[in-house]
Protein backbone atom coordinates (compact mmCIF):
# COMPACT_ATOMS: atom_id res chain seq x y z
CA UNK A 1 5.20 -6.20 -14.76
CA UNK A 2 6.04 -4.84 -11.29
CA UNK A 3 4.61 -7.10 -8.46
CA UNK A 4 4.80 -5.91 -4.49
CA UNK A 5 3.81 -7.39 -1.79
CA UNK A 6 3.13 -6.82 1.84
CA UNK A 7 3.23 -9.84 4.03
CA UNK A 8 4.48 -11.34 8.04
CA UNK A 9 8.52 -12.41 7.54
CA UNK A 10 8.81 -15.78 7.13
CA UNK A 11 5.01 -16.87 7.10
CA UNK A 12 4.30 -18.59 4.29
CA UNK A 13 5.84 -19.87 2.13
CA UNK A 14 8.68 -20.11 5.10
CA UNK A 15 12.19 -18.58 4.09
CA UNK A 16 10.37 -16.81 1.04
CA UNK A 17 9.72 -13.02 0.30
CA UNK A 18 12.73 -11.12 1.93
CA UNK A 19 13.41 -7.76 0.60
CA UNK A 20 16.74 -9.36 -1.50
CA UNK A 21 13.93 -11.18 -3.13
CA UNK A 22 13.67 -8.48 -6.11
CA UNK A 23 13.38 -10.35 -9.30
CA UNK A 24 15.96 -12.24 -11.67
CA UNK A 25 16.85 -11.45 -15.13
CA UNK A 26 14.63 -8.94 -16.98
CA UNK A 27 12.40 -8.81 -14.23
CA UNK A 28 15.21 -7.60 -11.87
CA UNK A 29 13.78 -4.66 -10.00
CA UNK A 30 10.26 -5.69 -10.66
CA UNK A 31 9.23 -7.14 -7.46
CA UNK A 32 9.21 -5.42 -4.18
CA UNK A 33 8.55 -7.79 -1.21
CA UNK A 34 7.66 -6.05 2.23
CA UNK A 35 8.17 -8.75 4.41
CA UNK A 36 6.49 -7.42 7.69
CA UNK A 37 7.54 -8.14 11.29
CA UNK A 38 4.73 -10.34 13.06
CA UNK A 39 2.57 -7.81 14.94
CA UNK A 40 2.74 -5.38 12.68
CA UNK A 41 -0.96 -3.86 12.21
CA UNK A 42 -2.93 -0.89 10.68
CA UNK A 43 0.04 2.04 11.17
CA UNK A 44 2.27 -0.09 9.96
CA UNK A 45 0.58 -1.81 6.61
CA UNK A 46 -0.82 2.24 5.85
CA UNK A 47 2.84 3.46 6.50
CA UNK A 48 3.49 0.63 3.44
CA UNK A 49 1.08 1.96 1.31
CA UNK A 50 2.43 5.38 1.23
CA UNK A 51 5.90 4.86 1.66
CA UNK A 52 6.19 1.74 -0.97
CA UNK A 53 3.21 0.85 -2.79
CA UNK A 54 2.00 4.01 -3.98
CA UNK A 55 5.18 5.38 -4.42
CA UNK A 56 6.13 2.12 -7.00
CA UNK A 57 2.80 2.21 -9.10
CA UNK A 58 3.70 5.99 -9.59
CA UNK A 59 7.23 5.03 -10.70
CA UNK A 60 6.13 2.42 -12.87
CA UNK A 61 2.70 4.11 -13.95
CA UNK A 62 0.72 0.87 -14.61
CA UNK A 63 -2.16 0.10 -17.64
CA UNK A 64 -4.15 -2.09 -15.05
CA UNK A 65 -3.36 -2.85 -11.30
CA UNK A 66 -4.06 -6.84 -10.37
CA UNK A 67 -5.03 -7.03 -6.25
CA UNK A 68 -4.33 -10.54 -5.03
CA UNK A 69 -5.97 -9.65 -1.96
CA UNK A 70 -5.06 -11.90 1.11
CA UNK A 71 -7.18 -11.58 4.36
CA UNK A 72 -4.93 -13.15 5.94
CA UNK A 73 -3.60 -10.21 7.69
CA UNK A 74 -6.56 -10.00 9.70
CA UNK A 75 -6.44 -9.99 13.76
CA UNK A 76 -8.15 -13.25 14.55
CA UNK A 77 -6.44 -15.27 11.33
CA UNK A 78 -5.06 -18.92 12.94
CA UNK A 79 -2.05 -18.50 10.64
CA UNK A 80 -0.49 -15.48 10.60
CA UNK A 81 0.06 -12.93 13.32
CA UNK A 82 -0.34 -9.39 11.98
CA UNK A 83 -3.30 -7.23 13.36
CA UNK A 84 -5.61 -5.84 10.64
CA UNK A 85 -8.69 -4.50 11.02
CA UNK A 86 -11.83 -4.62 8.50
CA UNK A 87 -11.15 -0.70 8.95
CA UNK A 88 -7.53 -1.02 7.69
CA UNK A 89 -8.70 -3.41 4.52
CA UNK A 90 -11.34 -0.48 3.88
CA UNK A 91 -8.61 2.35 4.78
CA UNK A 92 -5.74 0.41 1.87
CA UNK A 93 -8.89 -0.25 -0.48
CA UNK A 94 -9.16 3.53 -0.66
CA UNK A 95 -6.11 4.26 -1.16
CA UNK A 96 -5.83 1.65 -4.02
CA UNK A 97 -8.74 2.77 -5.86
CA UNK A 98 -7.46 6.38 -5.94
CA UNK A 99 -4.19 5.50 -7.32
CA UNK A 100 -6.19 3.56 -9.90
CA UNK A 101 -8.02 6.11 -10.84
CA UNK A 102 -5.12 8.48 -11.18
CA UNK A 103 -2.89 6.32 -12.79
CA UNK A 104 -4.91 3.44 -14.94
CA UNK A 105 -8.01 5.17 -15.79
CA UNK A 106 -9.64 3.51 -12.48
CA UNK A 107 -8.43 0.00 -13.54
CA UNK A 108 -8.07 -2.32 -10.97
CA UNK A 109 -9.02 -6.10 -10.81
CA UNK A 110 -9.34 -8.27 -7.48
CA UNK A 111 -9.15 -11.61 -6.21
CA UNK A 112 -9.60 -13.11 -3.08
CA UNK A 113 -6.53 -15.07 -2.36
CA UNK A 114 -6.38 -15.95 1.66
CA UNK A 115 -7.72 -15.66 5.22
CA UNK A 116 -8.94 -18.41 7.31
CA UNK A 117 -11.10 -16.84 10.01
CA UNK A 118 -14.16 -17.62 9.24
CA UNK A 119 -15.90 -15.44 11.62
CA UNK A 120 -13.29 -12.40 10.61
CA UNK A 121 -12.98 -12.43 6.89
CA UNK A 122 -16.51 -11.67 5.91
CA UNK A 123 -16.49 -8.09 7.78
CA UNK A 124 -13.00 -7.59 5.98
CA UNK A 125 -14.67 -8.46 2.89
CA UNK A 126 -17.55 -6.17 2.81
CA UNK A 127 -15.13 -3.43 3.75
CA UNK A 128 -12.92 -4.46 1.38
CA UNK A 129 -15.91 -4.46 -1.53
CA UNK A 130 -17.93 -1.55 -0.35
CA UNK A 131 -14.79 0.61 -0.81
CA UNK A 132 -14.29 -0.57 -4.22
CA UNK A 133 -17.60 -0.07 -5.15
CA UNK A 134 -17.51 3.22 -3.43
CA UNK A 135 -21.25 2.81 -1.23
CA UNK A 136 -22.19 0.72 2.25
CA UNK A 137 -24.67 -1.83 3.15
CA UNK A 138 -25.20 -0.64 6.62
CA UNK A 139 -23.86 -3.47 8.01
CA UNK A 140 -21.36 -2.95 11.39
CA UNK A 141 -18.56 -4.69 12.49
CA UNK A 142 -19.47 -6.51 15.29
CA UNK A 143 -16.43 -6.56 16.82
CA UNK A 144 -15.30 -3.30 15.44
CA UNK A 145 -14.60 -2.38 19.57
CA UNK A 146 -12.82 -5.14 20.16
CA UNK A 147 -10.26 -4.39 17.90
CA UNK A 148 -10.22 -0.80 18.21
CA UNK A 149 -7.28 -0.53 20.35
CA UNK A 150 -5.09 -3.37 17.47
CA UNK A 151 -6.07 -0.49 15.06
CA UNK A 152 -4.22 2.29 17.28
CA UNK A 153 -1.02 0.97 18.07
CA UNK A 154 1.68 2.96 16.71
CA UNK A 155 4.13 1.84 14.11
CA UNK A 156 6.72 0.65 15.72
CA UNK A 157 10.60 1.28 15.29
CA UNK A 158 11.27 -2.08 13.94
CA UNK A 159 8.85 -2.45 11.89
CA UNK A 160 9.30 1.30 10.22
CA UNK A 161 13.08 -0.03 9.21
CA UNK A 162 11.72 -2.77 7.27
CA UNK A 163 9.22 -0.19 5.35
CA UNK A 164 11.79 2.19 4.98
CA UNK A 165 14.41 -0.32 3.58
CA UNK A 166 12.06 -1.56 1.12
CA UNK A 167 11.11 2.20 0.05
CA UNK A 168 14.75 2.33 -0.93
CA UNK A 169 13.69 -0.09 -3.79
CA UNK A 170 11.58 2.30 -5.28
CA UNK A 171 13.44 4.33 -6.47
CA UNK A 172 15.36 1.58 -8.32
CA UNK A 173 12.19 0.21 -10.35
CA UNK A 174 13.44 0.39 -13.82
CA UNK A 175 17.41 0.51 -13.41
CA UNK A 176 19.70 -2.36 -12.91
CA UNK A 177 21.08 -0.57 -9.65
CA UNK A 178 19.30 -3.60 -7.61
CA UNK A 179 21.16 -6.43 -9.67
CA UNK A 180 24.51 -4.52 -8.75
CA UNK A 181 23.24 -4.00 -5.62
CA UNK A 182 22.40 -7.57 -4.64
């Protein structure tokens, strides 16, 4: 099993999920963590996707792809401090669902697992869900404008070397270079 996961350093749990953080024994090379500078918002999760997480499930070519799919991410969540959009959810959703259906046969199972604004989460669920189910209810962001500009900032320098470090484990999925390299 090959588990990634983007996520703001040193969130939660605290002193958990640095990039060192690749797996023991067997699994050794099996997990990739991402772990995010605070701030770091749509440009920098997509940069992620296609410099990490797409390039691992190719590498490891999974049967099935299991989405624990935090919200947490979001721009108005009380407990972290990244600066996702619903558009960003919808924009990795895509990009999830194509990989699925190029590499699994379209298999790929969800679960909710985190975000705590309550007035947020529900726009990046439906954009979340009406990408995976590939249609639209109609129904706008409200504050789609407000968080326009969040969805535009650049990737940033600093948060590009963390991607780019963790890319580096990629191309280790499936050797023991990362136990020697540890």
């Amino acid at each position: 099993m090959l588990t990634i996961s983007l996520h703001q350093a040193g969130c939660f749990p605290p002193g958990s999920g640095w990039i060192r953080e690749n797996g023991a024994g067997d699994g050794t090379g099996y997990a990739i963590n991402v772990p995010l500078p605070p701030g770091t918002g749509h440009a920098g999760y997509l940069h992620s996707m296609t410099e990490v997480v797409l390039p691992a499930l190719e590498r490891f070519a999974p049967d099935l792809i299991l989405l624990a799919n935090g919200f947490d991410a979001n721009v108005f969540d009380p407990m972290a401090r990244q600066m996702l959009t619903a558009d960003s959810y919808r924009a990795m959703t895509r990009m999830l669902t194509n990989a699925a259906d190029r590499l699994c046969h379209g298999r790929l199972v969800a679960a909710h697992e985190g975000g705590y604004s309550p007035f947020y989460v529900p726009y990046c669920t439906l954009a979340f869900l009406e990408e995976l189910a590939g249609t639209t209810t109609r129904i706008t962001d409200p504050l789609a404008a407000v968080v326009a500009e969040y969805a535009a900032e650049p990737l940033q320098p600093h948060q590009k070397a963390v991607i780019d470090e963790a890319a580096q484990l990629v191309l280790r999925i499936g050797t023991h270079e990362i136990a020697a390299a540890s």
